[in-house]
PDB file of N, CA and C in Angstrom:
ATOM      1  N   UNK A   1      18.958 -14.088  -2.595  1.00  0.00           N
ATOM      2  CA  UNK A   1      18.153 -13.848  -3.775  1.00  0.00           C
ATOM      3  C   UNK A   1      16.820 -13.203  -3.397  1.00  0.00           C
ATOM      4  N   UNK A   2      16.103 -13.540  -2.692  1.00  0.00           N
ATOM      5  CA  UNK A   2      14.934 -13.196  -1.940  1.00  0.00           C
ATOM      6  C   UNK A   2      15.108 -11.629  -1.316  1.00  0.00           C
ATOM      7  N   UNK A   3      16.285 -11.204  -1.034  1.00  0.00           N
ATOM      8  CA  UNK A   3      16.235  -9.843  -0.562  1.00  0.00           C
ATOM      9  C   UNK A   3      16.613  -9.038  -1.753  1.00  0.00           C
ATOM     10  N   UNK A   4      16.990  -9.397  -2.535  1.00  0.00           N
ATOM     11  CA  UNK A   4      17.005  -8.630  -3.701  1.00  0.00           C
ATOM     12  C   UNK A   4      15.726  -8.330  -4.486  1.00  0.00           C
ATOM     13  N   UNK A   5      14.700  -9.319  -4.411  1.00  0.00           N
ATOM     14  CA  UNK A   5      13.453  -9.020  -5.252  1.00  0.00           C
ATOM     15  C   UNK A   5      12.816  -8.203  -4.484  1.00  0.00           C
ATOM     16  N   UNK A   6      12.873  -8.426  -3.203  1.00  0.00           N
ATOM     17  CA  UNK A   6      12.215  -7.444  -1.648  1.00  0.00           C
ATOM     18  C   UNK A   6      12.938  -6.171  -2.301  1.00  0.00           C
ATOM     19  N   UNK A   7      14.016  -5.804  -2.481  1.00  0.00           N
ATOM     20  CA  UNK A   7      15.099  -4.563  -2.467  1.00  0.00           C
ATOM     21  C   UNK A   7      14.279  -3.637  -4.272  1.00  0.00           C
ATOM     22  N   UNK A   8      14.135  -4.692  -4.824  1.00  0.00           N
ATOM     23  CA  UNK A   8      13.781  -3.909  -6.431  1.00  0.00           C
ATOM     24  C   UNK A   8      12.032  -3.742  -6.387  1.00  0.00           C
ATOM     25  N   UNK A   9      11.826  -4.955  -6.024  1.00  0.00           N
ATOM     26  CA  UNK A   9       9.547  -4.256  -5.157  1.00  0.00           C
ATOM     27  C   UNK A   9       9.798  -3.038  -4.345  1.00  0.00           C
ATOM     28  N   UNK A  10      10.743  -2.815  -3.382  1.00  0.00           N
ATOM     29  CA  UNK A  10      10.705  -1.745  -2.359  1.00  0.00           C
ATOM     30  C   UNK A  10      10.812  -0.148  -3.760  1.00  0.00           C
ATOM     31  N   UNK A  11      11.715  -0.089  -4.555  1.00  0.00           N
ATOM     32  CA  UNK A  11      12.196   0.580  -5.501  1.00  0.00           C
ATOM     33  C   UNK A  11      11.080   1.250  -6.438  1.00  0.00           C
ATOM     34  N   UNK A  12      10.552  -0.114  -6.675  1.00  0.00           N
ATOM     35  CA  UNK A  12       9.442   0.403  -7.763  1.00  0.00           C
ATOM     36  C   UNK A  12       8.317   0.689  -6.522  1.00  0.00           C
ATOM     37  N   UNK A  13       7.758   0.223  -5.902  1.00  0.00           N
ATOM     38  CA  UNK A  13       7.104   0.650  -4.969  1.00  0.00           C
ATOM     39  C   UNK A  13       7.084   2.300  -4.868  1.00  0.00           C
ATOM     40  N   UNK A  14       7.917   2.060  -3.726  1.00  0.00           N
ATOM     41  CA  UNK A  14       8.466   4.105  -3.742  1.00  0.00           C
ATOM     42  C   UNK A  14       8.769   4.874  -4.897  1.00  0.00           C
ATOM     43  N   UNK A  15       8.861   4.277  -5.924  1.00  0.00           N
ATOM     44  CA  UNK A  15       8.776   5.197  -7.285  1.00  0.00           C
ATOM     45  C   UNK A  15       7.412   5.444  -7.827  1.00  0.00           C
ATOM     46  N   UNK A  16       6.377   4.937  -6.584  1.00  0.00           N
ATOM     47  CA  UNK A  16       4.802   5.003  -7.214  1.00  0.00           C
ATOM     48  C   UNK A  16       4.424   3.702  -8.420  1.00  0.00           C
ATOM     49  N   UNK A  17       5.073   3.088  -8.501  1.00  0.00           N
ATOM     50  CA  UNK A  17       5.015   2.317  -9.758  1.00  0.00           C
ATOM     51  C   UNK A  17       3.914   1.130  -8.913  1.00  0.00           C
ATOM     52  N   UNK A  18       3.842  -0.240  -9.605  1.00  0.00           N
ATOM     53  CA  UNK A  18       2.969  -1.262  -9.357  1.00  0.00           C
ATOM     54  C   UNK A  18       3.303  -2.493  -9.828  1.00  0.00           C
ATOM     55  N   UNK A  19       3.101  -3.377  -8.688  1.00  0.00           N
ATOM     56  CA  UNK A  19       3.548  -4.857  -8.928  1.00  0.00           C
ATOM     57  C   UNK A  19       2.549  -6.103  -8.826  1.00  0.00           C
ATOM     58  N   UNK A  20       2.769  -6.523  -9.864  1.00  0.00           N
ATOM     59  CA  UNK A  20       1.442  -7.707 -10.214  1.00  0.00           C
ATOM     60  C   UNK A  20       1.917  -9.050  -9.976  1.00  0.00           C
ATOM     61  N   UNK A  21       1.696 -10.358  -9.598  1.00  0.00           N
ATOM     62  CA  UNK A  21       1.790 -11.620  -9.302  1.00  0.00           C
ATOM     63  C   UNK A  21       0.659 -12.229  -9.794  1.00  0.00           C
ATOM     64  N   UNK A  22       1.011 -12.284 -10.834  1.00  0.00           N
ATOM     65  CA  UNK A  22      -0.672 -13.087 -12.006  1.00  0.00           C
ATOM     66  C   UNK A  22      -1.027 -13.905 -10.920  1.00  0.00           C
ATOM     67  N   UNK A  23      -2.306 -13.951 -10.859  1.00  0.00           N
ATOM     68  CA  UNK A  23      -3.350 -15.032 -10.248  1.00  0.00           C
ATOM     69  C   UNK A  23      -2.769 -15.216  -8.594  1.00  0.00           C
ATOM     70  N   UNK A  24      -2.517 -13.922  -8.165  1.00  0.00           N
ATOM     71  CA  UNK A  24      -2.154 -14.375  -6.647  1.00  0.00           C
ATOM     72  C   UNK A  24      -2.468 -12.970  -5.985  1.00  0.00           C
ATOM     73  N   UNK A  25      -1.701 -11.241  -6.463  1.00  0.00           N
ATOM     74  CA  UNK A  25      -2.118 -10.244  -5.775  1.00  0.00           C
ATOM     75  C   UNK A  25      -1.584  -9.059  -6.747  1.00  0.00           C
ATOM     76  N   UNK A  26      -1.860  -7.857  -6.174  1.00  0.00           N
ATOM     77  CA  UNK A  26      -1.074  -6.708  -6.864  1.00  0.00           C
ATOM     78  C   UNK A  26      -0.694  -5.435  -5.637  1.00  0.00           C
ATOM     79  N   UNK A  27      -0.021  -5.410  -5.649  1.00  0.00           N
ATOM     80  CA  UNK A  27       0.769  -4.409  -4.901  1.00  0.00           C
ATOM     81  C   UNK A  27       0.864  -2.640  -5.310  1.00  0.00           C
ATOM     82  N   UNK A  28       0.037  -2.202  -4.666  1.00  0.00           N
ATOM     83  CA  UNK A  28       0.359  -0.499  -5.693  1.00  0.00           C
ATOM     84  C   UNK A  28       0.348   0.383  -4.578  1.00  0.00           C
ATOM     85  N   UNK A  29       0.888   1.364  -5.113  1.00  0.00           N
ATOM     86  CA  UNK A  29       0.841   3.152  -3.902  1.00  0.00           C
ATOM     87  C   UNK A  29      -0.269   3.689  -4.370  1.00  0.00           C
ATOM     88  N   UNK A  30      -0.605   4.256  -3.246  1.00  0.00           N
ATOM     89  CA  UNK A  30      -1.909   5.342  -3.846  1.00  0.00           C
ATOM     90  C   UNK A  30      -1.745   6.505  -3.110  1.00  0.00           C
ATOM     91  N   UNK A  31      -1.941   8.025  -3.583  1.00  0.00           N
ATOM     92  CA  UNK A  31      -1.552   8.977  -2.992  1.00  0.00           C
ATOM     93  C   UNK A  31      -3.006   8.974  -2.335  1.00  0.00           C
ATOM     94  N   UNK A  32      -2.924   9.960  -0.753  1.00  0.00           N
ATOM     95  CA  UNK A  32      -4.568  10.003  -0.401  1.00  0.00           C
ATOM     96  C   UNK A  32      -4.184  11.518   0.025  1.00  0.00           C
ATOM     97  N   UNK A  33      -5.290  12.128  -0.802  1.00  0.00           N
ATOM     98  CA  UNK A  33      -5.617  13.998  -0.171  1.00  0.00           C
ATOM     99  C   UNK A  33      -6.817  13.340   1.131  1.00  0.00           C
ATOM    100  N   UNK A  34      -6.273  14.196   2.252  1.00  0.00           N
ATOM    101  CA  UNK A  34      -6.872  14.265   3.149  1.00  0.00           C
ATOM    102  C   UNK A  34      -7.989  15.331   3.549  1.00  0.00           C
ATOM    103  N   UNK A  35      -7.443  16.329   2.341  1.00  0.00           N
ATOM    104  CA  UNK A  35      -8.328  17.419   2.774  1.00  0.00           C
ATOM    105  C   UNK A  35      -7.575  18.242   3.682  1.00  0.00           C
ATOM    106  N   UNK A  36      -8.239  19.590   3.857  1.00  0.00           N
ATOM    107  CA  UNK A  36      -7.693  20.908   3.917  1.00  0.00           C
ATOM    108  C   UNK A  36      -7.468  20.968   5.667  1.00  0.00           C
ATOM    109  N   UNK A  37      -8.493  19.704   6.372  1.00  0.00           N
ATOM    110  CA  UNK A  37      -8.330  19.491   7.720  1.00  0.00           C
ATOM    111  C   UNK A  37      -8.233  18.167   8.198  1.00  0.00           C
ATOM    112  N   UNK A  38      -6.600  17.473   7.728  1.00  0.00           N
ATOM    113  CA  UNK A  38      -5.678  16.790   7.983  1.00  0.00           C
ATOM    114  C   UNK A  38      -5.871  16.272   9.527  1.00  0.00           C
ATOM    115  N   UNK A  39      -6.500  17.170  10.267  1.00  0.00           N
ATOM    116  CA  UNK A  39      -6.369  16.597  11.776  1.00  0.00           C
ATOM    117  C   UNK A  39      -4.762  16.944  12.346  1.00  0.00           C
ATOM    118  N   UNK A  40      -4.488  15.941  13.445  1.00  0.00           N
ATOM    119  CA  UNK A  40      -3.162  16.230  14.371  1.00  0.00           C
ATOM    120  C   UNK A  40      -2.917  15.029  14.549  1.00  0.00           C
ATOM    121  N   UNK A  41      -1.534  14.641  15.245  1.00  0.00           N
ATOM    122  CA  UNK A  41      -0.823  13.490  15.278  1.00  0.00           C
ATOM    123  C   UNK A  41      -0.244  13.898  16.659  1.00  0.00           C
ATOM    124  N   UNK A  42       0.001  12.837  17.683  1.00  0.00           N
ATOM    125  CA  UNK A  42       1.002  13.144  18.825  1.00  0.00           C
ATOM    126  C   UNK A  42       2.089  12.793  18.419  1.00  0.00           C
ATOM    127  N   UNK A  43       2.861  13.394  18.388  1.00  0.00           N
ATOM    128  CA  UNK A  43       4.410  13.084  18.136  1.00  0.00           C
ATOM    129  C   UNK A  43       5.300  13.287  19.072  1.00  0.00           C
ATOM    130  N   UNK A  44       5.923  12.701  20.023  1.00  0.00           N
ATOM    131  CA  UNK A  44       6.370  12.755  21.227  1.00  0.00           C
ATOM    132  C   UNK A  44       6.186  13.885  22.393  1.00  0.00           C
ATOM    133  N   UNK A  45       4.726  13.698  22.801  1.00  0.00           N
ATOM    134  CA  UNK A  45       4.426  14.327  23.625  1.00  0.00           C
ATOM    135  C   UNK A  45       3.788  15.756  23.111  1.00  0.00           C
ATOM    136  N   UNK A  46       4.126  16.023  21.552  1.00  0.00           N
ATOM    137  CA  UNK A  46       3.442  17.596  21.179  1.00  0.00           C
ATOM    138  C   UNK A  46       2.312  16.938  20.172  1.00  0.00           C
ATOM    139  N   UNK A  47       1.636  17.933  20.070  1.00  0.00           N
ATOM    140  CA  UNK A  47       0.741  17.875  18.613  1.00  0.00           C
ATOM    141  C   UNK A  47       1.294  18.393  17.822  1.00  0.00           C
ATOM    142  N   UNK A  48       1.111  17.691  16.843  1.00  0.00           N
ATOM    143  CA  UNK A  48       1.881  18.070  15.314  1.00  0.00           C
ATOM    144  C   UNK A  48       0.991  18.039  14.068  1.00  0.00           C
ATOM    145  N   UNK A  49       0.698  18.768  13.138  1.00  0.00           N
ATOM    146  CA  UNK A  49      -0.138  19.043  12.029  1.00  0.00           C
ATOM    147  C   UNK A  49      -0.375  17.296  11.425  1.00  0.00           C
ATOM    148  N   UNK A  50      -0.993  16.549  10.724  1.00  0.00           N
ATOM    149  CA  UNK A  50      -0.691  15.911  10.257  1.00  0.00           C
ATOM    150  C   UNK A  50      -0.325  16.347   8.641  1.00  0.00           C
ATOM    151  N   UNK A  51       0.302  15.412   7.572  1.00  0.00           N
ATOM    152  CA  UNK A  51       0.872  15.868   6.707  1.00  0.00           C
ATOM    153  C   UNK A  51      -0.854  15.585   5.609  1.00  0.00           C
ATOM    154  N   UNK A  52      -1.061  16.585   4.533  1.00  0.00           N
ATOM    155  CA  UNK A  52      -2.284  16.350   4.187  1.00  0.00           C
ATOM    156  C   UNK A  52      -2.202  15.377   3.260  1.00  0.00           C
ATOM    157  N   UNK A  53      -0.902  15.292   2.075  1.00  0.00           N
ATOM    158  CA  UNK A  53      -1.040  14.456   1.062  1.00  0.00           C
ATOM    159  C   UNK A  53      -0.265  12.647   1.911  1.00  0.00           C
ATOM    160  N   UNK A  54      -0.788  11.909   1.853  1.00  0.00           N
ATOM    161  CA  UNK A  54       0.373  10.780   2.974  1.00  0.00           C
ATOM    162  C   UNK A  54       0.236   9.497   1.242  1.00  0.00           C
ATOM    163  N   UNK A  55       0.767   8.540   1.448  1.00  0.00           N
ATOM    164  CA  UNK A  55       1.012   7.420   0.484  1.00  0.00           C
ATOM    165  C   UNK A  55       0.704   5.887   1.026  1.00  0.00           C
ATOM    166  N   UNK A  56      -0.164   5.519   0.595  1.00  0.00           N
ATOM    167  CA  UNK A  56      -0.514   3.830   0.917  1.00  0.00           C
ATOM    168  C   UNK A  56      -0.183   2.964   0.080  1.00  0.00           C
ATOM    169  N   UNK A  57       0.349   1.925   0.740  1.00  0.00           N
ATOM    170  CA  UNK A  57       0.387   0.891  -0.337  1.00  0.00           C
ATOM    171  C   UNK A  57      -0.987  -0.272  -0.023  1.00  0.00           C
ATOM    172  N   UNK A  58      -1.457  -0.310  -1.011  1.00  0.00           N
ATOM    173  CA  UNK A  58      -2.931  -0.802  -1.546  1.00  0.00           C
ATOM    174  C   UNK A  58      -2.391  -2.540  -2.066  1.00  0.00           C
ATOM    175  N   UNK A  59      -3.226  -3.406  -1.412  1.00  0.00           N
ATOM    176  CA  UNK A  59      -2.687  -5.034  -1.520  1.00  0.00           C
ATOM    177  C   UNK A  59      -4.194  -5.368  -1.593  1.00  0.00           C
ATOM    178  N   UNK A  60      -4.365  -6.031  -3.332  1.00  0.00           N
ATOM    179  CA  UNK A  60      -5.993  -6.783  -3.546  1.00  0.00           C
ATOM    180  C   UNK A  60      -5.226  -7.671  -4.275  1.00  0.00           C
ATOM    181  N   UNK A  61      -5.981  -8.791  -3.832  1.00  0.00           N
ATOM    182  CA  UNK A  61      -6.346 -10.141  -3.989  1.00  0.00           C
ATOM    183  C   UNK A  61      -6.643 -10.660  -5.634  1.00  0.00           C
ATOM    184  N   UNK A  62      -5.802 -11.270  -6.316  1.00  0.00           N
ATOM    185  CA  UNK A  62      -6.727 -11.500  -7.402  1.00  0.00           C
ATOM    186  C   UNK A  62      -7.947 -11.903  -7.596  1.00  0.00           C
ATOM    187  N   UNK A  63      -8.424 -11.910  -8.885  1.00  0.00           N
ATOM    188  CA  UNK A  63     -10.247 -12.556  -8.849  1.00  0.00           C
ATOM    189  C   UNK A  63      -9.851 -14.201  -8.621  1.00  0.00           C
ATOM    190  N   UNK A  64      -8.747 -14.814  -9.331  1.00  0.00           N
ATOM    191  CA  UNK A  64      -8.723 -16.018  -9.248  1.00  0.00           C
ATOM    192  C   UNK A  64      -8.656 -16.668  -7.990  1.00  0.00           C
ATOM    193  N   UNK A  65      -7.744 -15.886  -7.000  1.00  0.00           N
ATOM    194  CA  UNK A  65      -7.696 -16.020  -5.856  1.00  0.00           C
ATOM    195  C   UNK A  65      -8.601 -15.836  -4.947  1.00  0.00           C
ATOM    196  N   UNK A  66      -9.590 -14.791  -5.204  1.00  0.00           N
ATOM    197  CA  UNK A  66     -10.821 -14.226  -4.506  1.00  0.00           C
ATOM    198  C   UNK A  66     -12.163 -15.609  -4.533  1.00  0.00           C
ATOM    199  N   UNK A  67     -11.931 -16.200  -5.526  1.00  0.00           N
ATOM    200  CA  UNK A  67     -12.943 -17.472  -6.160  1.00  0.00           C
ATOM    201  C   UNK A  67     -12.452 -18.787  -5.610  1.00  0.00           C
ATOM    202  N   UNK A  68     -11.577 -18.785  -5.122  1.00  0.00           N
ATOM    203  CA  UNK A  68     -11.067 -20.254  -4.791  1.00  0.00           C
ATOM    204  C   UNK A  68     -10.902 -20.243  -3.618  1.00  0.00           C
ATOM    205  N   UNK A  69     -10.645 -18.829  -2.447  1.00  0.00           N
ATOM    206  CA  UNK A  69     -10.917 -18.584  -1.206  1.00  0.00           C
ATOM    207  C   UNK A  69     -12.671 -18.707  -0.746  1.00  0.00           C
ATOM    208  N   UNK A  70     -13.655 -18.131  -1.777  1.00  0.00           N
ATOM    209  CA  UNK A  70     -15.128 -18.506  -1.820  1.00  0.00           C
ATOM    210  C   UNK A  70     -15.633 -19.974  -1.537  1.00  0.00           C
ATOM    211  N   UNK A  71     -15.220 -20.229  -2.316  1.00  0.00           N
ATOM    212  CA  UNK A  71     -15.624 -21.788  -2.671  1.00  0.00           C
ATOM    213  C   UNK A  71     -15.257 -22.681  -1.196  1.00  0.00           C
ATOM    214  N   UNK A  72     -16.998 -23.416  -1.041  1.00  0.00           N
ATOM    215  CA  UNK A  72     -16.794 -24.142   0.311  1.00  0.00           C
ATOM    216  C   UNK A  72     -15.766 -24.941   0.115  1.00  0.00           C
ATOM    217  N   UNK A  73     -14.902 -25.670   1.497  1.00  0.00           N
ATOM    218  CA  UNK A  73     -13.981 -26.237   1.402  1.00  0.00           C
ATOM    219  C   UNK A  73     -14.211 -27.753   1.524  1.00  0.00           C
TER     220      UNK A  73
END
């Protein structure tokens, strides 16, 4: 059961979409322009362009969660 919810997050994920867990986190892609000078990458032994547009997945904390991690223990 557990690899199936992993299998349909992975789905919407890579479809750019976004996944919320009320009062715990949110999960989203974000495209990042790097700009017109991307830099280089070693890629087995050569330099290789890096790619300019690349995709992150972005993981914040809810506020509820952010407030109860604050709070002395």
């Amino acid at each position: 059961m557990f690899e199936a919810l992993i299998e349909v997050w992975m789905e919407e994920l890579s479809a750019g979409g976004r996944i919320e867990i009320q009062n715990f986190l949110v999960l989203e892609v974000r495209e990042v322009d790097r700009g017109e000078n991307a830099g280089q990458l070693l890629v087995g032994g050569k330099l290789r362009r890096a790619p300019r547009k690349v995709r992150q997945v972005v993981v914040r904390v809810s506020k509820k969660l952010r407030r109860a991690l604050k709070s002395p223990i």
